[in-house]
PDB file of N, CA and C in Angstrom:
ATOM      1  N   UNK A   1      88.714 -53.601 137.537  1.00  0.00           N
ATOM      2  CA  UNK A   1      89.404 -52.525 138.218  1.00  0.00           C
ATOM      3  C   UNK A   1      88.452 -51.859 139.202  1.00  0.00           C
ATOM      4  N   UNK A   2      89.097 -52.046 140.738  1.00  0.00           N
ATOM      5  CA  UNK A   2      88.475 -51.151 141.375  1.00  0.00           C
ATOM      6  C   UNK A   2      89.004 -49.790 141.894  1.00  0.00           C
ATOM      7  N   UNK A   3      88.298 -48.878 141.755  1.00  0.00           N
ATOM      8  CA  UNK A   3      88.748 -47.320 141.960  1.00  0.00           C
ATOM      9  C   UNK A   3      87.929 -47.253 143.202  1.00  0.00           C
ATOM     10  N   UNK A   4      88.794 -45.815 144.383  1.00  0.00           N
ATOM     11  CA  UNK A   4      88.199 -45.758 145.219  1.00  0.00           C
ATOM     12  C   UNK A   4      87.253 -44.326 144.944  1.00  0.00           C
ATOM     13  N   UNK A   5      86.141 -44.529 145.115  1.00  0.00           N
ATOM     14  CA  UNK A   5      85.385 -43.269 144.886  1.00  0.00           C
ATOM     15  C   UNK A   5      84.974 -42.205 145.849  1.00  0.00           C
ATOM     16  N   UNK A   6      84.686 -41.029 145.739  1.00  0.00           N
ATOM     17  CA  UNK A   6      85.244 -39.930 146.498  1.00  0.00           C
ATOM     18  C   UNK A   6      83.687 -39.094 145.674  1.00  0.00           C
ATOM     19  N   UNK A   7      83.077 -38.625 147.084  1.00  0.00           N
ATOM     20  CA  UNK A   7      81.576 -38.753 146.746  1.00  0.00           C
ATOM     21  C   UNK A   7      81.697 -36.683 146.422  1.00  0.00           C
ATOM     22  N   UNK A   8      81.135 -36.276 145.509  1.00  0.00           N
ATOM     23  CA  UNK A   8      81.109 -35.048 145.468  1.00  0.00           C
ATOM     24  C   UNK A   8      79.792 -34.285 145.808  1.00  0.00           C
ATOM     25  N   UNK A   9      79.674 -33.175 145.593  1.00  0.00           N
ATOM     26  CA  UNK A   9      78.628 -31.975 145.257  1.00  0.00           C
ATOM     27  C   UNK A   9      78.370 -31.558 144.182  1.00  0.00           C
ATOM     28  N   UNK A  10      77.655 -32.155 143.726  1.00  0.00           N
ATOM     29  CA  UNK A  10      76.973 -31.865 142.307  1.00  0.00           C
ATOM     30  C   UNK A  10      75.747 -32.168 141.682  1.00  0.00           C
ATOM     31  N   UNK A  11      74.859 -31.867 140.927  1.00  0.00           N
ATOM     32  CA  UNK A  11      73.757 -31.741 140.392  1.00  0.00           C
ATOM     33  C   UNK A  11      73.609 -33.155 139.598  1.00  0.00           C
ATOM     34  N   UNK A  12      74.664 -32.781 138.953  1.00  0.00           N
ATOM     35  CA  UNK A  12      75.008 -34.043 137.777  1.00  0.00           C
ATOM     36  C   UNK A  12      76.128 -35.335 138.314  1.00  0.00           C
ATOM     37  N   UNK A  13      76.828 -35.664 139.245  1.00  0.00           N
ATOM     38  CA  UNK A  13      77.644 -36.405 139.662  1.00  0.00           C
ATOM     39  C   UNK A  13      77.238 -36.583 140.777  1.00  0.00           C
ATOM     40  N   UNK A  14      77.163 -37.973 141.178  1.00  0.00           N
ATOM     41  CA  UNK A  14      77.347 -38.409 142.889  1.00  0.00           C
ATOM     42  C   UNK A  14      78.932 -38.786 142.971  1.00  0.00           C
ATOM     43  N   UNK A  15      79.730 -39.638 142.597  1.00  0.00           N
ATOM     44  CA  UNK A  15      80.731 -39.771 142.868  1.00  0.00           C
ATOM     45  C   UNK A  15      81.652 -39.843 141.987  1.00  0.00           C
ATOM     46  N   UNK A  16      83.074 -39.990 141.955  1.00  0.00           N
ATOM     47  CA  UNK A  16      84.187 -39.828 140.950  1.00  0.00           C
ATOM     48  C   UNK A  16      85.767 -40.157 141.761  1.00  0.00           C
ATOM     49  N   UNK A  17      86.413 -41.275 141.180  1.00  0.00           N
ATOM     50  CA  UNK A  17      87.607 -41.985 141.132  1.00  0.00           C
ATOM     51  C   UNK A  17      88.437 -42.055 140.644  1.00  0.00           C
ATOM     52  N   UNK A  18      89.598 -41.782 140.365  1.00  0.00           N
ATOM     53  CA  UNK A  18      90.196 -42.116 139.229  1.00  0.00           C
ATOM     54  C   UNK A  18      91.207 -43.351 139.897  1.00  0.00           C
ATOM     55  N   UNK A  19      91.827 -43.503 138.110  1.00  0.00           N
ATOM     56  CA  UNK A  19      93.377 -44.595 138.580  1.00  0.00           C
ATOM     57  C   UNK A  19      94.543 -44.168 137.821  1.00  0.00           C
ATOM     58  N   UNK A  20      95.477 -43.664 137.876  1.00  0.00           N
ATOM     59  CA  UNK A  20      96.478 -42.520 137.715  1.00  0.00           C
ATOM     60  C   UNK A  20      97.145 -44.052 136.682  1.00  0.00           C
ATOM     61  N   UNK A  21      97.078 -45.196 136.926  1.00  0.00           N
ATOM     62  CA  UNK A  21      97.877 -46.090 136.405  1.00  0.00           C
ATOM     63  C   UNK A  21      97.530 -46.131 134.745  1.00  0.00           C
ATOM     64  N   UNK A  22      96.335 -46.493 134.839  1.00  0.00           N
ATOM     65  CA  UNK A  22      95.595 -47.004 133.614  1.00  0.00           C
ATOM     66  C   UNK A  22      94.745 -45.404 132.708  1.00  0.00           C
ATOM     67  N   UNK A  23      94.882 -44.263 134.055  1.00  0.00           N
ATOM     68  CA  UNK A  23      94.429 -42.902 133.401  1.00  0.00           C
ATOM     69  C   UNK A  23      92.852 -43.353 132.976  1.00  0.00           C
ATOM     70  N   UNK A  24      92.345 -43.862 133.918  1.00  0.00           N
ATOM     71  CA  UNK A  24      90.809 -44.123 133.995  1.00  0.00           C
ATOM     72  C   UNK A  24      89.883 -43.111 134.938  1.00  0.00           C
ATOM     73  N   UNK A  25      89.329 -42.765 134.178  1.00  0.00           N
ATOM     74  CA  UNK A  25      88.588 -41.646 135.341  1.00  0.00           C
ATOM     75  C   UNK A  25      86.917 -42.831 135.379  1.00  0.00           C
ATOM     76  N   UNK A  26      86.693 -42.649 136.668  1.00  0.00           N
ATOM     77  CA  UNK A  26      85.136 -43.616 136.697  1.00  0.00           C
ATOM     78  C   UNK A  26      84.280 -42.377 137.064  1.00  0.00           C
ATOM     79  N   UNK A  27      82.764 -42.084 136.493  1.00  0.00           N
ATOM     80  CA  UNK A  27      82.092 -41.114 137.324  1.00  0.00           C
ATOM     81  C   UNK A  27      80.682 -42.030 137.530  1.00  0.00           C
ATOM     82  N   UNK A  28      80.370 -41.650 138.639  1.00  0.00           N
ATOM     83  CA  UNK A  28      78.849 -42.090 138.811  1.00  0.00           C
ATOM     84  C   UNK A  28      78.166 -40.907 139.126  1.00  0.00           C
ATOM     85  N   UNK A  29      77.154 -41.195 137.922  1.00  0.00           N
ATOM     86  CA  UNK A  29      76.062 -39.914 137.591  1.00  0.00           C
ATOM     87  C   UNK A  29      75.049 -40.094 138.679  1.00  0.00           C
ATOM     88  N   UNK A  30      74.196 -39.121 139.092  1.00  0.00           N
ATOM     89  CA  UNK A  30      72.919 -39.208 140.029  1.00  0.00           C
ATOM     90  C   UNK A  30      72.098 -39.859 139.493  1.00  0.00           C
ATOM     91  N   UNK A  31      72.101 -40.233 138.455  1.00  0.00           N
ATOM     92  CA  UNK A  31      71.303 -41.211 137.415  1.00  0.00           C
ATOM     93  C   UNK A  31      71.323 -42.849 138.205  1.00  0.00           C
ATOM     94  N   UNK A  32      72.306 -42.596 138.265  1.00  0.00           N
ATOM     95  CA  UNK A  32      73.102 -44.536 138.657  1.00  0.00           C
ATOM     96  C   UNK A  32      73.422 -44.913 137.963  1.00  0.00           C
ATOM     97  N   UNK A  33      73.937 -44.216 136.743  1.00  0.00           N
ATOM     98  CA  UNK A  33      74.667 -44.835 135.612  1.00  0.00           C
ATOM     99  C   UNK A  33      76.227 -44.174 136.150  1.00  0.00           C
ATOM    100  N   UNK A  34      77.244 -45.399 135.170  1.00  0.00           N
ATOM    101  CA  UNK A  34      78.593 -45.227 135.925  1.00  0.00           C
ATOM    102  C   UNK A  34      79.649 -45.493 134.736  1.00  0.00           C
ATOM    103  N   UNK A  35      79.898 -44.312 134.067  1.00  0.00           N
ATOM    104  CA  UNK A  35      80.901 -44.791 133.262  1.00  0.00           C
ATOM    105  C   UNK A  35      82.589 -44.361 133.204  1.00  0.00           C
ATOM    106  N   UNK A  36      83.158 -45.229 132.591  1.00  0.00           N
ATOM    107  CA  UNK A  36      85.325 -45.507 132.498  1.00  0.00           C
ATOM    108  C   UNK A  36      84.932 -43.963 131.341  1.00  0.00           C
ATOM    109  N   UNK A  37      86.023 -43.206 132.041  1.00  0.00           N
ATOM    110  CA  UNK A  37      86.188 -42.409 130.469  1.00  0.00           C
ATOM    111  C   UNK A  37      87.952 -42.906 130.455  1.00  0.00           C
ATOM    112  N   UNK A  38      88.759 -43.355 129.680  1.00  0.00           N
ATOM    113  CA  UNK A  38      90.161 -43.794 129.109  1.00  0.00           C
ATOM    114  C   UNK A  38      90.642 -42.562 128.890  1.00  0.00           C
ATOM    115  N   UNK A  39      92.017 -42.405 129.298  1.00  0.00           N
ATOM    116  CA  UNK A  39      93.452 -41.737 128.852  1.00  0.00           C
ATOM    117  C   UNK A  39      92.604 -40.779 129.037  1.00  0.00           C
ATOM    118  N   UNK A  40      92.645 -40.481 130.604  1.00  0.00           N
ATOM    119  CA  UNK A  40      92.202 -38.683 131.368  1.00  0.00           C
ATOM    120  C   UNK A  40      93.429 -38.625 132.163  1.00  0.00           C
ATOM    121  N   UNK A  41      94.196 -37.789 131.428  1.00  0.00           N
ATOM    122  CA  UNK A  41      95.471 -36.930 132.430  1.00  0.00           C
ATOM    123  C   UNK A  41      94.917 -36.670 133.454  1.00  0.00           C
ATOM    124  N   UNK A  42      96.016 -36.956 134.478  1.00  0.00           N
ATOM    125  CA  UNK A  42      95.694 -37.094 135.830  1.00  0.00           C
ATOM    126  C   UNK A  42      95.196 -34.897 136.809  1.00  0.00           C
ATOM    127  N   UNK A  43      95.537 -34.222 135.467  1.00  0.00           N
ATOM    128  CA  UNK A  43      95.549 -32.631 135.416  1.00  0.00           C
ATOM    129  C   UNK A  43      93.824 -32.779 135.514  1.00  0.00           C
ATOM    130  N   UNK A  44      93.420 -33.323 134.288  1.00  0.00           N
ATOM    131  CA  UNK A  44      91.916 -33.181 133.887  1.00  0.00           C
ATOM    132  C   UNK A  44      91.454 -33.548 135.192  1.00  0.00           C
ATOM    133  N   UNK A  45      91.263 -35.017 135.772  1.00  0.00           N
ATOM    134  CA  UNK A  45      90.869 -34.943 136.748  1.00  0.00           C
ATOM    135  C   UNK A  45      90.759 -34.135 138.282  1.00  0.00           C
ATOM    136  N   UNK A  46      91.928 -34.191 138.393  1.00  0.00           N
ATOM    137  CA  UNK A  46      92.238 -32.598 139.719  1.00  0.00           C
ATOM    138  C   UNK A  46      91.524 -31.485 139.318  1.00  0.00           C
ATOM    139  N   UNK A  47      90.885 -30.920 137.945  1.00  0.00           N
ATOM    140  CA  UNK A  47      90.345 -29.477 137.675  1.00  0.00           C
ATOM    141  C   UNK A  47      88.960 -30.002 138.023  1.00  0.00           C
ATOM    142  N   UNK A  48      88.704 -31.553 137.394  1.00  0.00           N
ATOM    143  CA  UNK A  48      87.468 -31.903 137.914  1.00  0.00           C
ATOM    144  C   UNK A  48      87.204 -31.522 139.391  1.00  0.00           C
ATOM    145  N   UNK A  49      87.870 -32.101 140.223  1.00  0.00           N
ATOM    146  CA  UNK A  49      87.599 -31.734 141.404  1.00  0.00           C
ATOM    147  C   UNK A  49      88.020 -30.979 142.360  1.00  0.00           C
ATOM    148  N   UNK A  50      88.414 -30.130 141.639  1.00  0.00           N
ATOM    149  CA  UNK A  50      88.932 -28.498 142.221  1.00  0.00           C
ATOM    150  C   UNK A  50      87.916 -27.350 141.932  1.00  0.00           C
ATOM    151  N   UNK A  51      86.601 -27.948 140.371  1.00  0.00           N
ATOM    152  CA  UNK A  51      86.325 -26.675 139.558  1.00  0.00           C
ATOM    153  C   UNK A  51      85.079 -27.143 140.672  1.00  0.00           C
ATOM    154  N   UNK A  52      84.414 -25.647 140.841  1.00  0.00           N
ATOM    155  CA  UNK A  52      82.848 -25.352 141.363  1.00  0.00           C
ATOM    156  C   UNK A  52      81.778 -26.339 140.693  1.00  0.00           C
ATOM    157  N   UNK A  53      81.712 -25.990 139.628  1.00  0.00           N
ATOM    158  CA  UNK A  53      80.608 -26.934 138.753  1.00  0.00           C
ATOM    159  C   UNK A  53      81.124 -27.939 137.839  1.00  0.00           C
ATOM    160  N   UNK A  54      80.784 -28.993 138.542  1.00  0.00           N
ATOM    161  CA  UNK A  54      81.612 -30.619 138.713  1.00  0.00           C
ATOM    162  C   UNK A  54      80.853 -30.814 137.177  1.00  0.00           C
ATOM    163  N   UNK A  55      79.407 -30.618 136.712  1.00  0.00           N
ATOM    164  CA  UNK A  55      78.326 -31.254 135.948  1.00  0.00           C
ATOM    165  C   UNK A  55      79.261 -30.202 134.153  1.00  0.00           C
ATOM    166  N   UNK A  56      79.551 -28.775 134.474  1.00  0.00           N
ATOM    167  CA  UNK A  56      79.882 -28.124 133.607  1.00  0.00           C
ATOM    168  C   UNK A  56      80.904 -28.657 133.056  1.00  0.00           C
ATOM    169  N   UNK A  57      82.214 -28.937 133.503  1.00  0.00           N
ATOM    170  CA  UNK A  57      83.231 -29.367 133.791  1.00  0.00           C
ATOM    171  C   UNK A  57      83.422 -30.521 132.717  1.00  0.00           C
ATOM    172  N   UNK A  58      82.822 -31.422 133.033  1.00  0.00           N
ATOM    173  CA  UNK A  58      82.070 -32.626 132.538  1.00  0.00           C
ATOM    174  C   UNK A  58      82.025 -32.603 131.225  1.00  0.00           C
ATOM    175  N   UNK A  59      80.779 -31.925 130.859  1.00  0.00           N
ATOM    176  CA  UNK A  59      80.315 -31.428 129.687  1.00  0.00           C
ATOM    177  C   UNK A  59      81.450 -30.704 128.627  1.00  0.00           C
ATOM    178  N   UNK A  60      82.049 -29.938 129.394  1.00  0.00           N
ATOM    179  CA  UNK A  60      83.069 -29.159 128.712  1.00  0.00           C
ATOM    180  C   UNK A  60      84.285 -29.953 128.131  1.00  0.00           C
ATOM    181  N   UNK A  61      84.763 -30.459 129.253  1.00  0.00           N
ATOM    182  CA  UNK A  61      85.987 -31.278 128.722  1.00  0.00           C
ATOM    183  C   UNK A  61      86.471 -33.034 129.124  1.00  0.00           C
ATOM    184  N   UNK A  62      85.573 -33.348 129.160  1.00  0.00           N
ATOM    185  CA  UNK A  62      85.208 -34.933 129.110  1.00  0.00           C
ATOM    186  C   UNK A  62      84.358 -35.553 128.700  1.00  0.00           C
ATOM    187  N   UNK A  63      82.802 -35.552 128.607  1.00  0.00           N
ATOM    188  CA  UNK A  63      81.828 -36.005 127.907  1.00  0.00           C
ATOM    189  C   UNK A  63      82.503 -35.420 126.038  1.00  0.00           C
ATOM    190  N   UNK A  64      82.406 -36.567 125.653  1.00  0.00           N
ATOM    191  CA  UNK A  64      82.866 -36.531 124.298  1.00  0.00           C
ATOM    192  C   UNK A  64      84.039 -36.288 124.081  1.00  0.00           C
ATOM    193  N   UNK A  65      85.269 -36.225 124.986  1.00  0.00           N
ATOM    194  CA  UNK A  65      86.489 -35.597 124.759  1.00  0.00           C
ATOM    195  C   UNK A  65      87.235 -37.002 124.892  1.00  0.00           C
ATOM    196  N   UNK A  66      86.557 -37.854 125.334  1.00  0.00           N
ATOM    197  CA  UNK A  66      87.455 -38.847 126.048  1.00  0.00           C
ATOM    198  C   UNK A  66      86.926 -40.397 125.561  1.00  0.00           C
ATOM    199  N   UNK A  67      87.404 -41.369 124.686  1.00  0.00           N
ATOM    200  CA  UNK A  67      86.710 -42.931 124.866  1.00  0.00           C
ATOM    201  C   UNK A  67      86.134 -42.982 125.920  1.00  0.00           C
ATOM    202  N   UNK A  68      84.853 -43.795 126.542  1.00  0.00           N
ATOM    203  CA  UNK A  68      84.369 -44.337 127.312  1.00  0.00           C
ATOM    204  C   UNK A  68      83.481 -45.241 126.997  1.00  0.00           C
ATOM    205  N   UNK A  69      83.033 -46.269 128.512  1.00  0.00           N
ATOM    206  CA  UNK A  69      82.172 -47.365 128.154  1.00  0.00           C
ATOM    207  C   UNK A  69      81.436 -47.237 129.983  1.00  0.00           C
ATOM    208  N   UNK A  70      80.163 -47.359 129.355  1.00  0.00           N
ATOM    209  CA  UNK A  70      79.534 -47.596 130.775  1.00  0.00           C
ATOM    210  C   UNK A  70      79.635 -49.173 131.298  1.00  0.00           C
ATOM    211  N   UNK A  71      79.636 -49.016 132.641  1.00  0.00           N
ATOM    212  CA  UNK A  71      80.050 -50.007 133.157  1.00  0.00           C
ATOM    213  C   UNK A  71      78.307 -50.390 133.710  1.00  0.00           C
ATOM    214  N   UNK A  72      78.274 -52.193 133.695  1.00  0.00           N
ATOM    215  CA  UNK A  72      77.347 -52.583 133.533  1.00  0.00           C
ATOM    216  C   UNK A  72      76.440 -52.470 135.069  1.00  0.00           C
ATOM    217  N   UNK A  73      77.314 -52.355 136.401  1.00  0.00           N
ATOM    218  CA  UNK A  73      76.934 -52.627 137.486  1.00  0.00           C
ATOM    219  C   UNK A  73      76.586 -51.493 137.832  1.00  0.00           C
ATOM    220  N   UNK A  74      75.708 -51.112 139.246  1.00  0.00           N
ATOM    221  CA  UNK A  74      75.151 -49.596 139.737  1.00  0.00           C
ATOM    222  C   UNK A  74      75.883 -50.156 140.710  1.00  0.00           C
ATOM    223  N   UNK A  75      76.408 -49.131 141.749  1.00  0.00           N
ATOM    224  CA  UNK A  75      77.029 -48.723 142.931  1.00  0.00           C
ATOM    225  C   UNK A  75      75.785 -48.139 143.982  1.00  0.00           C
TER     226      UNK A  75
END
């Protein structure tokens, strides 16, 4: 699956995609690590990138809220 990614402002995120089909959110960390978080309402994502602090955001209600698997390739 390719998502189109949509580069942000953030400390903790360079970029972030989703796919409304499969409810896949992709983020790529400033790290260069890039992981699928599964079954993210398409709401969660829009606050993602509506809220000021993209990295808080994150932390708050997706890191650990959500299955995920890092994906093996860097962007």
């Amino acid at each position: 699956m390719k998502v189109k990614l949509t580069t942000v402002e953030s400390s903790m995120i360079h970029a972030v995609g989703y796919d409304a089909k499969t409810k896949t959110l992709e983020v790529v960390f400033n790290s260069g690590l890039t992981y699928c978080y599964e079954g993210v309402p398409r709401k969660i994502y829009k606050e993602l990138m509506e809220t000021e602090s993209k990295g808080g955001y994150m932390r708050d209600c997706i890191i650990d809220c959500y299955p995920y698997h890092q994906l093996s390739r860097r962007r």
